[in-house]
PDB file of N, CA and C in Angstrom:
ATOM      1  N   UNK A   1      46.463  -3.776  34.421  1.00  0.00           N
ATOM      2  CA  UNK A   1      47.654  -4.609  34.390  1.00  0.00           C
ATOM      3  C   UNK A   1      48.332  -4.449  33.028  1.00  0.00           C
ATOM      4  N   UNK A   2      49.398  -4.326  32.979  1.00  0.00           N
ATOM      5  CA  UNK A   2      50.417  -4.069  31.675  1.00  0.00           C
ATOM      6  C   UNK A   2      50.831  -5.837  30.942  1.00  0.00           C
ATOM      7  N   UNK A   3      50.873  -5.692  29.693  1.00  0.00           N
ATOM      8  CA  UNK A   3      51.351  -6.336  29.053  1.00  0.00           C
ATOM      9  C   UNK A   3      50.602  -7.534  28.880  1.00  0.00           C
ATOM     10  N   UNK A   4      49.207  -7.238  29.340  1.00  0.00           N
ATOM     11  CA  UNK A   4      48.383  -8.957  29.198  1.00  0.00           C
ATOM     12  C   UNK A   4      48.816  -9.160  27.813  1.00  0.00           C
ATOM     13  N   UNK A   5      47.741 -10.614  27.247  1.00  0.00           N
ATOM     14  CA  UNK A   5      48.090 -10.552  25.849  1.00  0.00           C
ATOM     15  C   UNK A   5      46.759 -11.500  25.978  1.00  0.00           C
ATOM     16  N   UNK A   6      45.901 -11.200  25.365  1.00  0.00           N
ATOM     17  CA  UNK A   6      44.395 -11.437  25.278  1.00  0.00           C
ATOM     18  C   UNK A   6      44.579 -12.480  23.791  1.00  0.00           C
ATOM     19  N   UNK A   7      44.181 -13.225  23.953  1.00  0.00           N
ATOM     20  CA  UNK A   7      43.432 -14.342  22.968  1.00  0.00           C
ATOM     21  C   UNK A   7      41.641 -14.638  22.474  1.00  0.00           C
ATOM     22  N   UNK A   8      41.455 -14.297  21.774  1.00  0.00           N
ATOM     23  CA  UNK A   8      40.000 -14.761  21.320  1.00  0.00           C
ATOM     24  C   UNK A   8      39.850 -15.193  19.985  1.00  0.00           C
ATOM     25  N   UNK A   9      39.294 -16.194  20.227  1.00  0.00           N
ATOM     26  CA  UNK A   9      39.169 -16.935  19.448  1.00  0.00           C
ATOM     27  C   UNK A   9      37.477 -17.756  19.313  1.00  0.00           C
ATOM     28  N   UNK A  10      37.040 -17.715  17.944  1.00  0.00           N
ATOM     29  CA  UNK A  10      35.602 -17.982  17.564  1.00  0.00           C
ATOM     30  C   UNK A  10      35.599 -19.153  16.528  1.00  0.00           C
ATOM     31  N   UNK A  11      34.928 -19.897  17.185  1.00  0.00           N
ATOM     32  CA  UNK A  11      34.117 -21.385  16.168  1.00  0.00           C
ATOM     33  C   UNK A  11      33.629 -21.319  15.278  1.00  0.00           C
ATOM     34  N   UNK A  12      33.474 -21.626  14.381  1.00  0.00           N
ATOM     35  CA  UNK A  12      32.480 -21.836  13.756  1.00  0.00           C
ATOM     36  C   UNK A  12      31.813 -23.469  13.324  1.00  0.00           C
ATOM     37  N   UNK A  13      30.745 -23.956  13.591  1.00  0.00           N
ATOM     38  CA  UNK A  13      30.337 -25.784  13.862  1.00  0.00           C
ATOM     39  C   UNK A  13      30.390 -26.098  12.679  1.00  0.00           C
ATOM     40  N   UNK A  14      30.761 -27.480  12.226  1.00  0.00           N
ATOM     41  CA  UNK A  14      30.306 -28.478  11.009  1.00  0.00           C
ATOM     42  C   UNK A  14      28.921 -28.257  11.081  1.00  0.00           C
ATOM     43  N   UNK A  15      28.390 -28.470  12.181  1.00  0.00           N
ATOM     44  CA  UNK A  15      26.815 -28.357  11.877  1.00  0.00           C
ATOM     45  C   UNK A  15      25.950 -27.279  13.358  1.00  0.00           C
ATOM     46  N   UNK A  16      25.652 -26.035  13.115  1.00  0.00           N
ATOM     47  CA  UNK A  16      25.552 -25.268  13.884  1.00  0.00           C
ATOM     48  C   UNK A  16      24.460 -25.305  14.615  1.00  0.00           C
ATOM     49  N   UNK A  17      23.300 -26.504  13.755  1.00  0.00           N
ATOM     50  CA  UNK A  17      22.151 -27.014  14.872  1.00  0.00           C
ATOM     51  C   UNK A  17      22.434 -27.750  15.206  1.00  0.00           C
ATOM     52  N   UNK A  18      23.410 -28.576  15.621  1.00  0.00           N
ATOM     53  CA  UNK A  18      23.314 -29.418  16.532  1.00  0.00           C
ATOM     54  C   UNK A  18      23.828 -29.050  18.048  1.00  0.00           C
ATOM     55  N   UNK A  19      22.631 -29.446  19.133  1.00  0.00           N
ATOM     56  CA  UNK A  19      22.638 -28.906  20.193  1.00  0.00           C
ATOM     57  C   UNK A  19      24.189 -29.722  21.454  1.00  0.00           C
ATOM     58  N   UNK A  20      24.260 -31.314  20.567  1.00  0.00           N
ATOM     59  CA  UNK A  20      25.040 -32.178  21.067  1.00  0.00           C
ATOM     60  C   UNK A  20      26.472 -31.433  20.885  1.00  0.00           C
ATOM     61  N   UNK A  21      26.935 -31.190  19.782  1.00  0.00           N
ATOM     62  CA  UNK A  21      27.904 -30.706  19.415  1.00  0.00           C
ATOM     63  C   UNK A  21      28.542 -29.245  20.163  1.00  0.00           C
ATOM     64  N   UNK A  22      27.645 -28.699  20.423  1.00  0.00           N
ATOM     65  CA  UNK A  22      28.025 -26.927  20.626  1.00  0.00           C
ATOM     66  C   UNK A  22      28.166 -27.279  22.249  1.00  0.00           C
ATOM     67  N   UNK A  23      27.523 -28.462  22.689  1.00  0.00           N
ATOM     68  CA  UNK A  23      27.348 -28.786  24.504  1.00  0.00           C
ATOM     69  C   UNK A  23      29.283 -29.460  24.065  1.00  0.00           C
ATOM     70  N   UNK A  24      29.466 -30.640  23.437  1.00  0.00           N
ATOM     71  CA  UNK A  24      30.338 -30.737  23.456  1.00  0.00           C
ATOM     72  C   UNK A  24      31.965 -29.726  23.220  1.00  0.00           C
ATOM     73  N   UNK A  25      31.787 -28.886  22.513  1.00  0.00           N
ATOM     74  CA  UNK A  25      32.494 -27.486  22.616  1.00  0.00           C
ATOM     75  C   UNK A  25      32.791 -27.133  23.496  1.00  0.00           C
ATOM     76  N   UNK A  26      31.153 -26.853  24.128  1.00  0.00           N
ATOM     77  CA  UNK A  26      31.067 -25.696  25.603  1.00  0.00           C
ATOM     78  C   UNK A  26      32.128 -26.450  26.898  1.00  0.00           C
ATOM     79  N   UNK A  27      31.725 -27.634  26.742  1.00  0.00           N
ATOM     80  CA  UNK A  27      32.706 -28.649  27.789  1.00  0.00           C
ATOM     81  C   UNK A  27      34.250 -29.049  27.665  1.00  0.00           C
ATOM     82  N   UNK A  28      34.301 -28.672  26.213  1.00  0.00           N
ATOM     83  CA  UNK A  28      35.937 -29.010  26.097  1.00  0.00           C
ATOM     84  C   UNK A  28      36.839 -27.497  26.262  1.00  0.00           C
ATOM     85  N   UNK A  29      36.095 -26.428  26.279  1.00  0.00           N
ATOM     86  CA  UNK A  29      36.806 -25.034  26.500  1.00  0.00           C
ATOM     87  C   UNK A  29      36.385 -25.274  27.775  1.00  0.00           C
ATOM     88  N   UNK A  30      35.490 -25.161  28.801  1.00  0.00           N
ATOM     89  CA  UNK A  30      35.334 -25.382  29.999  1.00  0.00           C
ATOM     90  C   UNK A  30      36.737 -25.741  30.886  1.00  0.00           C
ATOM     91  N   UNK A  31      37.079 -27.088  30.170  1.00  0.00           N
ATOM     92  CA  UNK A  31      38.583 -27.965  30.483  1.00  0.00           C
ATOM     93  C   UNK A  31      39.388 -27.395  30.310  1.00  0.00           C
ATOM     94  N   UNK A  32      39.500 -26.461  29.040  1.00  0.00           N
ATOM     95  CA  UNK A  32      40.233 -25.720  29.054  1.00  0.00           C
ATOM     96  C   UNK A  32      40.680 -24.815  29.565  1.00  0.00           C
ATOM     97  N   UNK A  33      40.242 -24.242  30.375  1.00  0.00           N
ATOM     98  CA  UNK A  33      40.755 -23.187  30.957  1.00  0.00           C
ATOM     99  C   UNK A  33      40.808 -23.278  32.618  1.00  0.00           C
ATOM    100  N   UNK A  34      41.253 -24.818  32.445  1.00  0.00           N
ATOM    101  CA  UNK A  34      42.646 -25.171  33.726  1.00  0.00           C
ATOM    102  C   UNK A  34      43.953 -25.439  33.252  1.00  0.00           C
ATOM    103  N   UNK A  35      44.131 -24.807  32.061  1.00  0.00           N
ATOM    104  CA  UNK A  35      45.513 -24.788  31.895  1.00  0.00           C
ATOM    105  C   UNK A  35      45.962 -23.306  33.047  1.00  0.00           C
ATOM    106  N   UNK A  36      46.636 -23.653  33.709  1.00  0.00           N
ATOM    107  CA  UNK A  36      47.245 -22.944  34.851  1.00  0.00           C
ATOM    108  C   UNK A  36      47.984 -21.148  34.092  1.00  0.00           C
ATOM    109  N   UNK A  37      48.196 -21.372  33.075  1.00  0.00           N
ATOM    110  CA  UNK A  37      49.022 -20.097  33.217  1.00  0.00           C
ATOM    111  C   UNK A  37      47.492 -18.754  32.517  1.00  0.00           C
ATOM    112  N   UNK A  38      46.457 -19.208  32.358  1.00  0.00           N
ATOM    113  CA  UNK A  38      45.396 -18.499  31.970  1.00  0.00           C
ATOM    114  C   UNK A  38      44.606 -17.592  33.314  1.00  0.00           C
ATOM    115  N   UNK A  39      44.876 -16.720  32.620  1.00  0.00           N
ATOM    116  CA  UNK A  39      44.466 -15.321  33.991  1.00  0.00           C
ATOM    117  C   UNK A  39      42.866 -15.291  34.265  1.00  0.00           C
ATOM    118  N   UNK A  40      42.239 -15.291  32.957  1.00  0.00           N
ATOM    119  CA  UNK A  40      41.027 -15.197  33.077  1.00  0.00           C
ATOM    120  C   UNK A  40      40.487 -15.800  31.773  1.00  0.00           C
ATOM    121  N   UNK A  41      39.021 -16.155  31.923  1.00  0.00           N
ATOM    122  CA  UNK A  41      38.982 -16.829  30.420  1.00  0.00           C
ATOM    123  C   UNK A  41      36.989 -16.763  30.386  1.00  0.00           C
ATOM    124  N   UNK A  42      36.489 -16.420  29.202  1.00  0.00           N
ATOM    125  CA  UNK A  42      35.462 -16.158  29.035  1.00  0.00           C
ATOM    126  C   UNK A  42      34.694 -17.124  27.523  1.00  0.00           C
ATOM    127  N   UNK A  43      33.216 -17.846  28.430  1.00  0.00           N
ATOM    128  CA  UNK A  43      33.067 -18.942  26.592  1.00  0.00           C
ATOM    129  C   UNK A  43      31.664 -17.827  26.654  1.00  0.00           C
ATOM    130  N   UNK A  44      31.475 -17.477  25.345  1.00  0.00           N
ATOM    131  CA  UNK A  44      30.989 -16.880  25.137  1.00  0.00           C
ATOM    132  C   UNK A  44      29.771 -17.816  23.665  1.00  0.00           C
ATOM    133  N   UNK A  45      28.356 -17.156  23.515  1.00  0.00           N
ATOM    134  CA  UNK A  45      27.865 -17.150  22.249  1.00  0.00           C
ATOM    135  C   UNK A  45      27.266 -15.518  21.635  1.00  0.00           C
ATOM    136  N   UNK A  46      27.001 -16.016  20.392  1.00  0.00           N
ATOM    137  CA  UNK A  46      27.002 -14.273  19.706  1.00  0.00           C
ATOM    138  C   UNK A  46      25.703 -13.331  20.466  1.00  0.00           C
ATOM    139  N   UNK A  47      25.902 -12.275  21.202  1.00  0.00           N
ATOM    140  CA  UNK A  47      24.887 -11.820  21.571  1.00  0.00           C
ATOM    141  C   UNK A  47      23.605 -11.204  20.494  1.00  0.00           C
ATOM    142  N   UNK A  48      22.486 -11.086  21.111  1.00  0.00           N
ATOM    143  CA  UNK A  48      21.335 -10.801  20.315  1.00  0.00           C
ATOM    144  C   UNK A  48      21.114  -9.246  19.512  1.00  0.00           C
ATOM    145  N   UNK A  49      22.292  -8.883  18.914  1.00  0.00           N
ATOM    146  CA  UNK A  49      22.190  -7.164  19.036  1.00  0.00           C
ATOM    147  C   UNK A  49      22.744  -7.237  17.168  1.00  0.00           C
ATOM    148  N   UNK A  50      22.255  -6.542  16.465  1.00  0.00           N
ATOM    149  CA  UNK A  50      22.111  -6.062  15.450  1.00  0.00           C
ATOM    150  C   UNK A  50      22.344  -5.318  14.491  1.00  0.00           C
ATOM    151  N   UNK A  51      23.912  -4.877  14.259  1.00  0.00           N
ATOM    152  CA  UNK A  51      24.144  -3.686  13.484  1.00  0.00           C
ATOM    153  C   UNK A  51      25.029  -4.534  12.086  1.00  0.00           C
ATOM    154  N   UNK A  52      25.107  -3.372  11.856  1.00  0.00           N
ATOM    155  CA  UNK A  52      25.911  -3.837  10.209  1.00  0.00           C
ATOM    156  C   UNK A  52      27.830  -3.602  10.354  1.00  0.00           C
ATOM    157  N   UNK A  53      28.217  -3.760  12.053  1.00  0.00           N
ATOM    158  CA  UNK A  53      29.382  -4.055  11.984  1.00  0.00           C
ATOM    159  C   UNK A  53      29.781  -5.575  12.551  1.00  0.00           C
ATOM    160  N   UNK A  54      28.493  -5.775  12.993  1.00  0.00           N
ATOM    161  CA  UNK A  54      28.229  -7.052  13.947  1.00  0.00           C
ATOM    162  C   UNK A  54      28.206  -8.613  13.063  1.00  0.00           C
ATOM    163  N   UNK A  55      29.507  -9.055  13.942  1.00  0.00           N
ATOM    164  CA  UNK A  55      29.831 -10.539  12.986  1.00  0.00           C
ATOM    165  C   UNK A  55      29.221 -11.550  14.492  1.00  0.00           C
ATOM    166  N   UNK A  56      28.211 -12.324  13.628  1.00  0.00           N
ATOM    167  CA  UNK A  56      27.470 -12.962  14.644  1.00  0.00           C
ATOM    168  C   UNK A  56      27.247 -14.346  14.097  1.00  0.00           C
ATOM    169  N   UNK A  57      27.724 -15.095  13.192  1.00  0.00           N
ATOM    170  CA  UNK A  57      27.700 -16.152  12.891  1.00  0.00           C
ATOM    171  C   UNK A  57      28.139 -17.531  13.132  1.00  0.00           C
ATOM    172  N   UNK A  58      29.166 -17.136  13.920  1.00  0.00           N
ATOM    173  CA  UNK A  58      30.316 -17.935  14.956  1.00  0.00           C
ATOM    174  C   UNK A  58      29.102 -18.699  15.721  1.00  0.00           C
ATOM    175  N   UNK A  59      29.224 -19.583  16.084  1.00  0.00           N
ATOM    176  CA  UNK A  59      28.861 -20.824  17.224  1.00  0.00           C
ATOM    177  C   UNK A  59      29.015 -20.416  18.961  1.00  0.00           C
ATOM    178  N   UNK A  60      30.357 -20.417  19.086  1.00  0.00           N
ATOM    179  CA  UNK A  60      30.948 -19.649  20.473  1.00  0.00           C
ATOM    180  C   UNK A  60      32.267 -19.478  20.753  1.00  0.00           C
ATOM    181  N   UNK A  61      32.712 -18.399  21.125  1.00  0.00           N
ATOM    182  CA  UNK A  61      33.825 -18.132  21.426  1.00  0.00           C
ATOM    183  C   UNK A  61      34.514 -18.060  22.352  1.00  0.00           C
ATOM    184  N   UNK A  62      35.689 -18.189  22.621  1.00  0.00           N
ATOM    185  CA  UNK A  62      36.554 -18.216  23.405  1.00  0.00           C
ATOM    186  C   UNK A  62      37.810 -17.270  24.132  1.00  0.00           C
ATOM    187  N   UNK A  63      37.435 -16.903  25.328  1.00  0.00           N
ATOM    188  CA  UNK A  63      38.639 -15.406  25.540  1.00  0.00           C
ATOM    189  C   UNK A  63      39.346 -16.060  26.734  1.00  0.00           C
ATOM    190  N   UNK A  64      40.706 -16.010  26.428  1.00  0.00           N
ATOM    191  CA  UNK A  64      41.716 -15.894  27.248  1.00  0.00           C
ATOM    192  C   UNK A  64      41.934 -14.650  27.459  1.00  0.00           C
ATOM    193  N   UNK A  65      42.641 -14.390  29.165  1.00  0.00           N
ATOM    194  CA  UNK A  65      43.881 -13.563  29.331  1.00  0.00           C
ATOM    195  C   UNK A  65      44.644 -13.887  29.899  1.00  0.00           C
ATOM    196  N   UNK A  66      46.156 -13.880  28.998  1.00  0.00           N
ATOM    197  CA  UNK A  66      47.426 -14.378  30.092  1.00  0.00           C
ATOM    198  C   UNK A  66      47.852 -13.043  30.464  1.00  0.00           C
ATOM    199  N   UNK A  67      49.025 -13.071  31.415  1.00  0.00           N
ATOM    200  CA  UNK A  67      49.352 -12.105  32.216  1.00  0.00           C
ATOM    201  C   UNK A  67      50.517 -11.500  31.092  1.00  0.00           C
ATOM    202  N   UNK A  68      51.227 -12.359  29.902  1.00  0.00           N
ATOM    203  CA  UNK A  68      52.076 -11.830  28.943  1.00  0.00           C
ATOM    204  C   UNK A  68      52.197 -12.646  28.009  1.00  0.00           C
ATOM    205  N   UNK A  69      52.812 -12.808  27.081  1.00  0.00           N
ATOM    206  CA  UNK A  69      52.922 -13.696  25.563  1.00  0.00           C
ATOM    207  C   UNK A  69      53.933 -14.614  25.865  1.00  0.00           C
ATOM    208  N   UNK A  70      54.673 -14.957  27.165  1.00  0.00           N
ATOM    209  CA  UNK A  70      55.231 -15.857  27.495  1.00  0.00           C
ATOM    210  C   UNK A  70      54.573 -17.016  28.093  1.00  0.00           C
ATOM    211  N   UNK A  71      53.250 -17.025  28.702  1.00  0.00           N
ATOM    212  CA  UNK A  71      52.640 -17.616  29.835  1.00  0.00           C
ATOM    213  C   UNK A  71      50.937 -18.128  28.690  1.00  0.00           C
ATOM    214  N   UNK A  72      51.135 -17.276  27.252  1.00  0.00           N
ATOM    215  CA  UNK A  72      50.238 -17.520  26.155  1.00  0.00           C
ATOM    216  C   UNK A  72      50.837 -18.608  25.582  1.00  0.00           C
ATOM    217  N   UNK A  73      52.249 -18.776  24.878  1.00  0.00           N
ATOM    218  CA  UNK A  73      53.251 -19.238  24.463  1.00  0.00           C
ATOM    219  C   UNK A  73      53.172 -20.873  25.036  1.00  0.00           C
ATOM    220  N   UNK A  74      53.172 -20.823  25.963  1.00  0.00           N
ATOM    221  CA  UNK A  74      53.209 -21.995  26.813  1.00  0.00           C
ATOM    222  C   UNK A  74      51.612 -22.757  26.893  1.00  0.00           C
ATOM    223  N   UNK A  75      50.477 -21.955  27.033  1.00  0.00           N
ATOM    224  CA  UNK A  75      49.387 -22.223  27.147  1.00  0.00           C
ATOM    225  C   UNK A  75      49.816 -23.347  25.418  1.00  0.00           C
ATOM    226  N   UNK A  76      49.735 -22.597  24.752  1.00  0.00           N
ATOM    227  CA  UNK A  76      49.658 -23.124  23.038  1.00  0.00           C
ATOM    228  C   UNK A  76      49.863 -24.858  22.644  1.00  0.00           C
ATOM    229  N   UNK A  77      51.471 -25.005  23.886  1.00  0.00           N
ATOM    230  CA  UNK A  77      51.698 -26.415  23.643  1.00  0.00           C
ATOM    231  C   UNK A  77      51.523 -27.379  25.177  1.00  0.00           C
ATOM    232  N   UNK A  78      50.581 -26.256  25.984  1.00  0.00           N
ATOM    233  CA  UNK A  78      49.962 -27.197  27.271  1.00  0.00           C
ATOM    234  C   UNK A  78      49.206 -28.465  26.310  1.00  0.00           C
ATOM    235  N   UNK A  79      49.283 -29.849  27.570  1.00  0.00           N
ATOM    236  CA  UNK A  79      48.766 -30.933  27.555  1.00  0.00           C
ATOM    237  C   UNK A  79      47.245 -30.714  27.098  1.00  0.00           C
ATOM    238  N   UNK A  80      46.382 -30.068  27.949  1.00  0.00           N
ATOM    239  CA  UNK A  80      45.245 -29.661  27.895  1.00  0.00           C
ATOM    240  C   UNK A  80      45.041 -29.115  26.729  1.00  0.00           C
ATOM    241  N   UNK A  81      45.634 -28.001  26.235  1.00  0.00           N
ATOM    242  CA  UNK A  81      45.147 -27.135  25.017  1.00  0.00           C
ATOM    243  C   UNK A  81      44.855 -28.463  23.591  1.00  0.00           C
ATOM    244  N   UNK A  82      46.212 -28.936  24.185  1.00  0.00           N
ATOM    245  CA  UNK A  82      46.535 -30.329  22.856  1.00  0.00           C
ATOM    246  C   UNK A  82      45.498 -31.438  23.081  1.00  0.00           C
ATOM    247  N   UNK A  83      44.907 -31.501  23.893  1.00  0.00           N
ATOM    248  CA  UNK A  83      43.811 -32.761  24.271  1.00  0.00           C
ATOM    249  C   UNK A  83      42.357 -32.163  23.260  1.00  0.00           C
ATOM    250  N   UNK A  84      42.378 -30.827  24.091  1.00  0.00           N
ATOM    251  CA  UNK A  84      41.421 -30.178  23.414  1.00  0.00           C
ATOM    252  C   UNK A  84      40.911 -30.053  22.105  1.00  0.00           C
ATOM    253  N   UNK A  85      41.801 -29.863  21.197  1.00  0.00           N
ATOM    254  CA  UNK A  85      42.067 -29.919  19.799  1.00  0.00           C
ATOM    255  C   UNK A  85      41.808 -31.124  19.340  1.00  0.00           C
ATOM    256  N   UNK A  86      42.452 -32.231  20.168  1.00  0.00           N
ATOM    257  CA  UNK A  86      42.597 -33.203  19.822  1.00  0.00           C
ATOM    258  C   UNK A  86      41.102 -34.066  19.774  1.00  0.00           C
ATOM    259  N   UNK A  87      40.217 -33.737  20.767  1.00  0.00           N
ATOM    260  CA  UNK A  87      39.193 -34.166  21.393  1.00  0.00           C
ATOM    261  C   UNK A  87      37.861 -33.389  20.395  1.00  0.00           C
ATOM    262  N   UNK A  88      38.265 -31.933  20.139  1.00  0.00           N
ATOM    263  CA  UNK A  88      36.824 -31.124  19.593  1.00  0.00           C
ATOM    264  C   UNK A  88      36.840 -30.693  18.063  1.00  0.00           C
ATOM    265  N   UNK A  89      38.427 -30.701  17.507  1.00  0.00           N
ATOM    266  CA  UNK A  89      38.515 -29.999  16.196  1.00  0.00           C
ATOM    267  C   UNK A  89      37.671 -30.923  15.069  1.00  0.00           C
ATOM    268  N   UNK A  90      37.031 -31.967  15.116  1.00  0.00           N
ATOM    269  CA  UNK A  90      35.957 -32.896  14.443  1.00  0.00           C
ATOM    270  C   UNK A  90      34.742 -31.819  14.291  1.00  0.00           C
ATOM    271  N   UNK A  91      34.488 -30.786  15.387  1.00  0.00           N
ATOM    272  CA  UNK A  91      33.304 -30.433  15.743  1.00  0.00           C
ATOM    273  C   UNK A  91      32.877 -28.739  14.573  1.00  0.00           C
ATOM    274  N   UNK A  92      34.123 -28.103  14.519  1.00  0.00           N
ATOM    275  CA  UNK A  92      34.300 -27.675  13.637  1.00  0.00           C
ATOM    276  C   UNK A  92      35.146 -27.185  12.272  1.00  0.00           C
ATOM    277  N   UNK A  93      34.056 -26.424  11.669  1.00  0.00           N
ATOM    278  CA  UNK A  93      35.019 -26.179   9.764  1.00  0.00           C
ATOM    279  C   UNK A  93      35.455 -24.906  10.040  1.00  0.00           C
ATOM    280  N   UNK A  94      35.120 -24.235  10.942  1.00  0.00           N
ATOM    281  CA  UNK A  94      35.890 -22.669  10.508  1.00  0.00           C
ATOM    282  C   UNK A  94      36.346 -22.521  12.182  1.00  0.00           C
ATOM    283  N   UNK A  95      37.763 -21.667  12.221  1.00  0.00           N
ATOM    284  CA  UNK A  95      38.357 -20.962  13.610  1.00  0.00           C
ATOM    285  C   UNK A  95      38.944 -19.673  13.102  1.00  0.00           C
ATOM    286  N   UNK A  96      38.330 -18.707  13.480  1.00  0.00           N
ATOM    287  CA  UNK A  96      39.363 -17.895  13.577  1.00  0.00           C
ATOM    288  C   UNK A  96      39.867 -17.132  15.062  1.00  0.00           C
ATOM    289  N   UNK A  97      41.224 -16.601  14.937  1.00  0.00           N
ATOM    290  CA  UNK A  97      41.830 -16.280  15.865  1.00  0.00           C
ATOM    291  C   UNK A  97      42.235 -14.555  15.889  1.00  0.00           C
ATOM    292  N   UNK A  98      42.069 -14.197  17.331  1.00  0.00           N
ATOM    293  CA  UNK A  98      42.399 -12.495  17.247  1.00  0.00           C
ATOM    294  C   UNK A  98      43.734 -12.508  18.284  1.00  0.00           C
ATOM    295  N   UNK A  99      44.319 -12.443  18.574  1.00  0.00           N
ATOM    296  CA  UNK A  99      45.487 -11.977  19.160  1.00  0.00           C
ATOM    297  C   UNK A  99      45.702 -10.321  19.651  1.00  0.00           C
ATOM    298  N   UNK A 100      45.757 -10.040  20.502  1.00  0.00           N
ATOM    299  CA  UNK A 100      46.242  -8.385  21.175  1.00  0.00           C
ATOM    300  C   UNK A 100      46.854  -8.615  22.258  1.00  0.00           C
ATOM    301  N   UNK A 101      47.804  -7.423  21.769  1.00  0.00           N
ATOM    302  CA  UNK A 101      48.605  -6.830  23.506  1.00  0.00           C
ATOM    303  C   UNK A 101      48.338  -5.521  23.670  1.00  0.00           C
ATOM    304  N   UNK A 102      49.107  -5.362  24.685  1.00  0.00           N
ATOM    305  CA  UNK A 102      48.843  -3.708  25.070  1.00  0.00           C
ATOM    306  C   UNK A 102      49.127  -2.631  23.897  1.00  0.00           C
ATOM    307  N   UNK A 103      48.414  -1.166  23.662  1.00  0.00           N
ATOM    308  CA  UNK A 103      49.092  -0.882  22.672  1.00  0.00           C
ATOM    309  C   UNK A 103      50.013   0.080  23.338  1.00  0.00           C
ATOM    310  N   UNK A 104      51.228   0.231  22.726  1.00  0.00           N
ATOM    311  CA  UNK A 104      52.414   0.655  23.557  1.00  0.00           C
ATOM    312  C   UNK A 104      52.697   2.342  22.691  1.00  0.00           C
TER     313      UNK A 104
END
């Protein structure tokens, strides 16, 4: 499919043992991804594999795919996305974000 525009995005916890916290995460991206214009969406934690390019410190991450950067755009200031934030960003100190589209 042309022109997705993929989102991923990785946690990092205030406190990364706590088992309450990372369940609470796992459940608020869960919710998340009934925001309607999301194609596909993947929660992920760091797999068990080992090299020296491998960033594995993250908590769990998060993959969207919208169908284009218009239908991403919209996801951004959905009700849901904003609940979300609103509801989990207590949970952690670090986010970072990757953004891609097709390369043309």
């Amino acid at each position: 499919m042309k022109n997705l525009f993929i989102h991923h995005v990785f946690f990092w916890l205030k406190d990364p043992s706590s088992k309450q916290a990372l369940k609470k995460l796992q459940a608020g991206l869960q919710n998340l991804s009934n925001v309607k214009t999301i194609r596909q969406f993947h929660i992920g934690q760091p797999a068990d594999t080992d090299r020296d390019v491998i960033e594995n410190s993250y908590s769990l991450s998060w993959l969207a795919i919208f169908d284009n950067d218009a239908d991403q755009a919209s996801y951004q200031v959905d009700p849901i996305h904003l609940q979300f934030i609103a509801e989990c960003a207590e949970l952690w100190n670090k986010v970072l974000v990757y953004d891609s589209i097709d390369f043309t």
